[in-house]
Protein backbone atom coordinates (compact mmCIF):
# COMPACT_ATOMS: atom_id res chain seq x y z
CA UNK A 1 87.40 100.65 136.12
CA UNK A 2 90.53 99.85 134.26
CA UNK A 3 91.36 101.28 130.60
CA UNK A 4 92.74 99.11 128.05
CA UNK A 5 95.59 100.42 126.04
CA UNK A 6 96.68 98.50 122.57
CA UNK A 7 99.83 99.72 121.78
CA UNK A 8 101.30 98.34 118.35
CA UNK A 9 104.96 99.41 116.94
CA UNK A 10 104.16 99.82 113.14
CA UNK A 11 106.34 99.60 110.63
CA UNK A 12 108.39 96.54 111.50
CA UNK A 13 110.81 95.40 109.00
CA UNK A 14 110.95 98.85 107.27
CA UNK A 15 114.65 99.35 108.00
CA UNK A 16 117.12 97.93 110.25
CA UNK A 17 116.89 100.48 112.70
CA UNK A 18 113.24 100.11 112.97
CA UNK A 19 114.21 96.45 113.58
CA UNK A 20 116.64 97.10 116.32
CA UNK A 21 114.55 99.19 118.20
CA UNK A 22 111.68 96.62 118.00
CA UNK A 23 113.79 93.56 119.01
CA UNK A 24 114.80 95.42 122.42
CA UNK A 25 111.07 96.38 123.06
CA UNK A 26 110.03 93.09 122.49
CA UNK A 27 112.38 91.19 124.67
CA UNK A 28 112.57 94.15 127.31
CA UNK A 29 109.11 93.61 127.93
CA UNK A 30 108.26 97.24 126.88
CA UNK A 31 105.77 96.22 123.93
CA UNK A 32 103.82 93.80 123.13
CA UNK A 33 102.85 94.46 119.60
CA UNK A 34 104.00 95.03 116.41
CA UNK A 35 103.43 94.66 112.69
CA UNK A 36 105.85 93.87 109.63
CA UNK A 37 105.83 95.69 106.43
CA UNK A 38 106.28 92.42 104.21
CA UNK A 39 107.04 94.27 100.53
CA UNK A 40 110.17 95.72 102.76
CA UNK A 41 114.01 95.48 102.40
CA UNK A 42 114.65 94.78 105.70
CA UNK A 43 111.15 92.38 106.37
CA UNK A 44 112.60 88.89 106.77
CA UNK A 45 114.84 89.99 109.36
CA UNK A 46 111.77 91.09 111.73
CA UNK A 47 109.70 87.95 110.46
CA UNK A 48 112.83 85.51 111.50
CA UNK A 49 112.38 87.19 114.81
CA UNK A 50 109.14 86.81 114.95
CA UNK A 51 109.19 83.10 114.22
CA UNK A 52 112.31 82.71 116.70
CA UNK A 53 110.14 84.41 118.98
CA UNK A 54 106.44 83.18 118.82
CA UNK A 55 104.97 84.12 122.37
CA UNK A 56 105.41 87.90 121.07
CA UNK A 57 102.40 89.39 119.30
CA UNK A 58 103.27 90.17 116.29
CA UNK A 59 101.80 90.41 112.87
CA UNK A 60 101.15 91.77 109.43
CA UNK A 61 101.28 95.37 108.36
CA UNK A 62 99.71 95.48 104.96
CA UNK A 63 101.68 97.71 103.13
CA UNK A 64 100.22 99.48 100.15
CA UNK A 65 102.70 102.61 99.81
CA UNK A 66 106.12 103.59 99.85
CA UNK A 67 105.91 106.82 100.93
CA UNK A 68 109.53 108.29 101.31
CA UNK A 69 111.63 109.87 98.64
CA UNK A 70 115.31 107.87 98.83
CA UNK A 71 114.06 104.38 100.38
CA UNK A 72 111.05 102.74 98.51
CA UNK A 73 109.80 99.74 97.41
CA UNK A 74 107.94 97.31 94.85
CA UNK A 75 104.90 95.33 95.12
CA UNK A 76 105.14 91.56 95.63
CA UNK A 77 102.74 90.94 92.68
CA UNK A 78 104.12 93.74 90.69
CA UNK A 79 100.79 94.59 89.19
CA UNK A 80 100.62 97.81 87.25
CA UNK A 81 97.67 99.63 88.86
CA UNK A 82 99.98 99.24 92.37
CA UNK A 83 102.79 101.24 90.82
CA UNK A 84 103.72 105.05 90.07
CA UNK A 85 105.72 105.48 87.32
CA UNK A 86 108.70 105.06 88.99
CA UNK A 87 108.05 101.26 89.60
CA UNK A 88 107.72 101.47 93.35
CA UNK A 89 104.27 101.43 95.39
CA UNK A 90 102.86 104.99 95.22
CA UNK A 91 103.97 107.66 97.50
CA UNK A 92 99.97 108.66 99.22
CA UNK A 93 97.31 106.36 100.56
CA UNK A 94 94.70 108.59 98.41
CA UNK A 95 97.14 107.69 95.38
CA UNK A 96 96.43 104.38 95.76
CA UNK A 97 92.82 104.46 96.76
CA UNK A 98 92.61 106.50 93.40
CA UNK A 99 94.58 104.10 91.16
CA UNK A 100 94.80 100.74 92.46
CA UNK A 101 92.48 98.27 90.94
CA UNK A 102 90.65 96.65 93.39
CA UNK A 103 91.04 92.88 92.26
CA UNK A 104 94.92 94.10 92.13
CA UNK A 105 94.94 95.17 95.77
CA UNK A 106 93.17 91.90 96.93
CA UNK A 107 96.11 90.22 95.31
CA UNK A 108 98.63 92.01 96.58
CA UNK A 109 97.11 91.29 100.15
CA UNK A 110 97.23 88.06 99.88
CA UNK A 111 100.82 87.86 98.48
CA UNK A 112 101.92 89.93 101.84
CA UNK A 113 100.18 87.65 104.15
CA UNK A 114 100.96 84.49 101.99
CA UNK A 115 104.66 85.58 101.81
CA UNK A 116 104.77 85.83 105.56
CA UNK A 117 103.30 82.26 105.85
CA UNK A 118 105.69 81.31 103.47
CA UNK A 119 108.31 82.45 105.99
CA UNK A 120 107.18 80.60 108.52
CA UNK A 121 105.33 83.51 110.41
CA UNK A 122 101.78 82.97 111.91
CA UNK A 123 100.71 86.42 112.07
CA UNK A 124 98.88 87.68 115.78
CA UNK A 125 96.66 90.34 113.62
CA UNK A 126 96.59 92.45 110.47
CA UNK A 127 96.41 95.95 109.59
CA UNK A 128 97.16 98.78 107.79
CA UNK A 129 100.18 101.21 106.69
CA UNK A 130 98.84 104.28 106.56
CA UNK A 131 95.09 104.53 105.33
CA UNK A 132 95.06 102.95 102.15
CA UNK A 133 93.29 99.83 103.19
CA UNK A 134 90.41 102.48 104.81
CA UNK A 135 89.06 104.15 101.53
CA UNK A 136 88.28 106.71 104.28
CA UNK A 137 90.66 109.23 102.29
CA UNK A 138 88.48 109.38 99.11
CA UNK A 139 85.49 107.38 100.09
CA UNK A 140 86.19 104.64 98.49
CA UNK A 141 84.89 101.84 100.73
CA UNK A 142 84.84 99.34 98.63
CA UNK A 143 88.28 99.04 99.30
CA UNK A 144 87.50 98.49 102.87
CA UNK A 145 84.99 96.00 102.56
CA UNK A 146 87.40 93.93 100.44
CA UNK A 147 90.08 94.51 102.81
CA UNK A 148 87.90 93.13 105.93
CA UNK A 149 86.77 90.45 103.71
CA UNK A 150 90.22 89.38 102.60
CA UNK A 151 90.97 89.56 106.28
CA UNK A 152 88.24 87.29 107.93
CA UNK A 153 88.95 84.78 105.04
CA UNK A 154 92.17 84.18 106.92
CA UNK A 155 90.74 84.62 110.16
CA UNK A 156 92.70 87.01 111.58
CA UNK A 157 91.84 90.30 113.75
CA UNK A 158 92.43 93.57 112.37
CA UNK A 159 92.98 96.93 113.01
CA UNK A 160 89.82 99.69 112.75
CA UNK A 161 87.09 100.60 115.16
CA UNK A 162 83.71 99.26 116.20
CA UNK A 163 83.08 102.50 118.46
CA UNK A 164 83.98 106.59 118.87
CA UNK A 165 84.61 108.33 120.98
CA UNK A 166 85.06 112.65 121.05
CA UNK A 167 88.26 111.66 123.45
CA UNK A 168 89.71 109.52 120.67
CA UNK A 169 88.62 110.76 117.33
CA UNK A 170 91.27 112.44 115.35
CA UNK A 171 91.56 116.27 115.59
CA UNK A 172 91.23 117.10 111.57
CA UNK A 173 88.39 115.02 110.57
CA UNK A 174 84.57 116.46 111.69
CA UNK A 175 83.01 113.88 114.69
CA UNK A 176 80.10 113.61 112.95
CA UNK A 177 81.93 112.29 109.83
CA UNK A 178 84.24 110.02 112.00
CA UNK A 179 81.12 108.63 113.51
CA UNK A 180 79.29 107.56 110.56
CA UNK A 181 82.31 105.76 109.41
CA UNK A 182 81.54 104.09 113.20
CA UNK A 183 78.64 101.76 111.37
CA UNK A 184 80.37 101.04 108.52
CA UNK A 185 83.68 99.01 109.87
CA UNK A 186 81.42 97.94 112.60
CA UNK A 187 79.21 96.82 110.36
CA UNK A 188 82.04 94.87 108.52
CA UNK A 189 83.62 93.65 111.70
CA UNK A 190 80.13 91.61 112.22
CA UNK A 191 79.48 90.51 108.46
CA UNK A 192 82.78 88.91 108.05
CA UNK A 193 83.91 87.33 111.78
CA UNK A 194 86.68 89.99 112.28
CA UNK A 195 87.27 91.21 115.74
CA UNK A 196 88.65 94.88 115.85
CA UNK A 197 89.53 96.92 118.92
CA UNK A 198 86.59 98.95 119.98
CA UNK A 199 88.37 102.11 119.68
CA UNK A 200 91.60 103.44 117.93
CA UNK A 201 93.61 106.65 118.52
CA UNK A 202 95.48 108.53 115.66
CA UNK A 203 98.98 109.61 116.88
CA UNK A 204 99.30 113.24 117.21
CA UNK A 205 102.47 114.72 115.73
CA UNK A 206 101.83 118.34 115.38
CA UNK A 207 104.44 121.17 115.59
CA UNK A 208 104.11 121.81 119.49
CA UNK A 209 104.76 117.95 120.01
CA UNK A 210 107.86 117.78 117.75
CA UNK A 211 109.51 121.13 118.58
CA UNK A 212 109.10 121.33 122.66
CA UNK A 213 111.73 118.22 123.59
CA UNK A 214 111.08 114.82 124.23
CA UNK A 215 109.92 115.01 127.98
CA UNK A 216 107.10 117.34 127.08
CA UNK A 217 106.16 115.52 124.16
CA UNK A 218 106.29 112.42 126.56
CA UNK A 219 103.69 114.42 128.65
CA UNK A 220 101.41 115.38 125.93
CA UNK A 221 101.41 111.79 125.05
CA UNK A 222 100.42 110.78 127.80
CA UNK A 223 97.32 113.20 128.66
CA UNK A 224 95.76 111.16 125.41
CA UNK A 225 96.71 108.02 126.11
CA UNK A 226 94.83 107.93 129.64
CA UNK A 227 91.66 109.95 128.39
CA UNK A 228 90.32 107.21 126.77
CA UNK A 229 87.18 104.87 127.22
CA UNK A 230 87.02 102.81 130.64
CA UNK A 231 87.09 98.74 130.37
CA UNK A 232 87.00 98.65 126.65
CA UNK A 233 90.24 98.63 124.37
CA UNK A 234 91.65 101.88 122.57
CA UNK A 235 94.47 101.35 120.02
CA UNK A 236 96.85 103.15 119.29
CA UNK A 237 100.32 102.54 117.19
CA UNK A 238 104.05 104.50 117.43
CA UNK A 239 106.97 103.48 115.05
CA UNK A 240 110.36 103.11 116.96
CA UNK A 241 113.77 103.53 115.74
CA UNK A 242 116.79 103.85 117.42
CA UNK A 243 119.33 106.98 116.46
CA UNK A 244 121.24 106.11 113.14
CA UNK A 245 122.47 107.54 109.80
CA UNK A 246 119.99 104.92 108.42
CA UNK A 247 116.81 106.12 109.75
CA UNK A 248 118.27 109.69 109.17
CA UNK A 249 118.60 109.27 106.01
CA UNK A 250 115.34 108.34 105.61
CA UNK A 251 113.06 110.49 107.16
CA UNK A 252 114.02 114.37 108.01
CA UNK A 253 111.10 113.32 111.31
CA UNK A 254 113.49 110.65 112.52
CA UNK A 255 113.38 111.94 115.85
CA UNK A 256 109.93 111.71 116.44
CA UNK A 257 110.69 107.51 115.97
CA UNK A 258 114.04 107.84 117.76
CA UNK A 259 111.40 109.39 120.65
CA UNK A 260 108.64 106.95 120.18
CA UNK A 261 111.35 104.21 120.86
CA UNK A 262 112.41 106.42 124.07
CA UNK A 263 109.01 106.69 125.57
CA UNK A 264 107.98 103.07 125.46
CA UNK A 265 111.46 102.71 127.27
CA UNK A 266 110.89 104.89 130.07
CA UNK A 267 110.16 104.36 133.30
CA UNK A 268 108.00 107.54 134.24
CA UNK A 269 105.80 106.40 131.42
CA UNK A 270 104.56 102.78 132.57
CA UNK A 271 104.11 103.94 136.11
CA UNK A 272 101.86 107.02 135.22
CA UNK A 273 99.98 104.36 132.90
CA UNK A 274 100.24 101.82 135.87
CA UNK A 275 98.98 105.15 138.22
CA UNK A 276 96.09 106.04 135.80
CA UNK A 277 94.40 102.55 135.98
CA UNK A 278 95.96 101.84 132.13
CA UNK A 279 96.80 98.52 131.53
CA UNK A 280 99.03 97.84 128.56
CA UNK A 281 97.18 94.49 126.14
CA UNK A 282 98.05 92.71 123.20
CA UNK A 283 95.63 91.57 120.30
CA UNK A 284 96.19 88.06 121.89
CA UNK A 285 94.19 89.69 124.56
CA UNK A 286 91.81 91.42 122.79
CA UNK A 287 90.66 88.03 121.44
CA UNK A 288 90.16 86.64 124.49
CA UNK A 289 88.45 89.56 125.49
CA UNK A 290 86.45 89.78 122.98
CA UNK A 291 85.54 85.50 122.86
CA UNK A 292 84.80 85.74 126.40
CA UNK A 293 81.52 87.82 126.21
């Protein structure tokens, strides 16, 4: 039985070269999803594409933190409770889950999808930059169910999980813990109309991965993205970049994007997929898949 692999380049719009790299995916036929940080220097350029370029899936990234030290960010509402004292989002999803008011995050998602509307954009799906949007990180679910709420309002899809899975669960959180949170966005995902892949993988960037070379952290990768769940769909997300002073400048990681950018590029990679009975989907497909039953 075939595996269904959703593979979504986050942070779209968050700098040029994340832009770049995105673009070529797109039109190479390498990817076929992505996400835009709206709040963003570099956002409209990725939206324009987007709207230039409508039979690509692409869609919103909620963005709720601007996490690096040199390159950050404001809120579009510019409420208070959104904001370190700096004036930019705050630097940790648990920041915000701790500060954030929660009638000034609702606003704030609506300004991001709004403002891509605004644009012109009709967004494939929604999700999250990093976990604020989860309330996972402090238990603060409240902020989740106002999140999937917000989301099924508009009636788009949205990034979570209806299902675990030991294969697919992430390698610092207990199963038992990552399971009960199961109920809850599956729960959510019924109250509120929003369909959600059944499954979503973390990415895994630990020390081995980013200090062995790119062909065997192109191996390790893939190990985990073919043990996953059989006919059902397992998401997972990577954030390409192409090599720049830009991108080096803003993250001291940036070759684990530059990397990410390399392995959806590469050959060997879609054929072992192709060999392990993985077939690459979009959320346009998910929806059907998930409409069809």
């Amino acid at each position: 039985m075939p595996k269904y692999l959703l593979v979504n380049a986050d942070d779209f719009g968050m700098c040029h070269s994340a832009n770049v790299a995105t673009f070529e995916l797109f039109e190479k036929g390498y990817l076929k999803s992505a996400t835009i940080m709206i709040p963003c220097p570099t956002a409209k350029e990725a939206v324009d594409f987007s709207v230039a370029n409508p039979e690509y899936g692409i869609g919103v990234h909620l963005t709720m933190t601007a996490e690096w030290e040199n390159y950050r960010w404001k809120p579009l509402t510019m409420r208070k409770s959104l904001m370190d004292k700096e004036g930019f989002m705050w630097h940790e999803a648990e920041e915000v889950q701790l500060h954030a008011k929660l009638k000034d995050l609702e606003a704030e998602i609506r300004a991001q999808i709004d403002k891509a509307h605004e644009w012109g954009m009709r967004p494939d799906h929604i999700d999250s930059h990093m976990t604020s949007l989860y309330g996972f990180n402090t238990g603060r679910f409240s902020v989740l169910g106002m999140t999937i709420r917000v989301v099924g309002e508009y009636g788009y899809a949205y990034r979570l999980y209806t299902k675990t899975d030991p294969r697919v669960s992430p390698r610092d959180i207990p199963y038992p813990i990552w399971a009960a949170t199961t109920k809850i966005s599956s729960r959510l995902s019924k109250k509120h109309g929003v369909i959600m892949p059944d499954y979503l993988l973390f990415p895994d960037w630990n020390k081995d991965l980013r200090e062995n070379g790119y062909e065997h952290y192109r191996d390790e990768i893939l190990k985990i993205w073919t043990n996953i769940p059989e006919n059902e769909v397992t998401e997972t997300f990577v954030h390409p970049s192409i090599e720049s002073d830009e991108i080096k400048g803003i993250t001291g990681l940036w070759h684990c994007r530059v990397w990410e950018y390399e392995l959806l590029k590469d050959p060997y990679v879609h054929q072992y997929l192709k060999d392990h009975d993985v077939q690459l989907v979009s959320y346009g497909d998910l929806i059907r898949m998930k409409t069809s039953y």
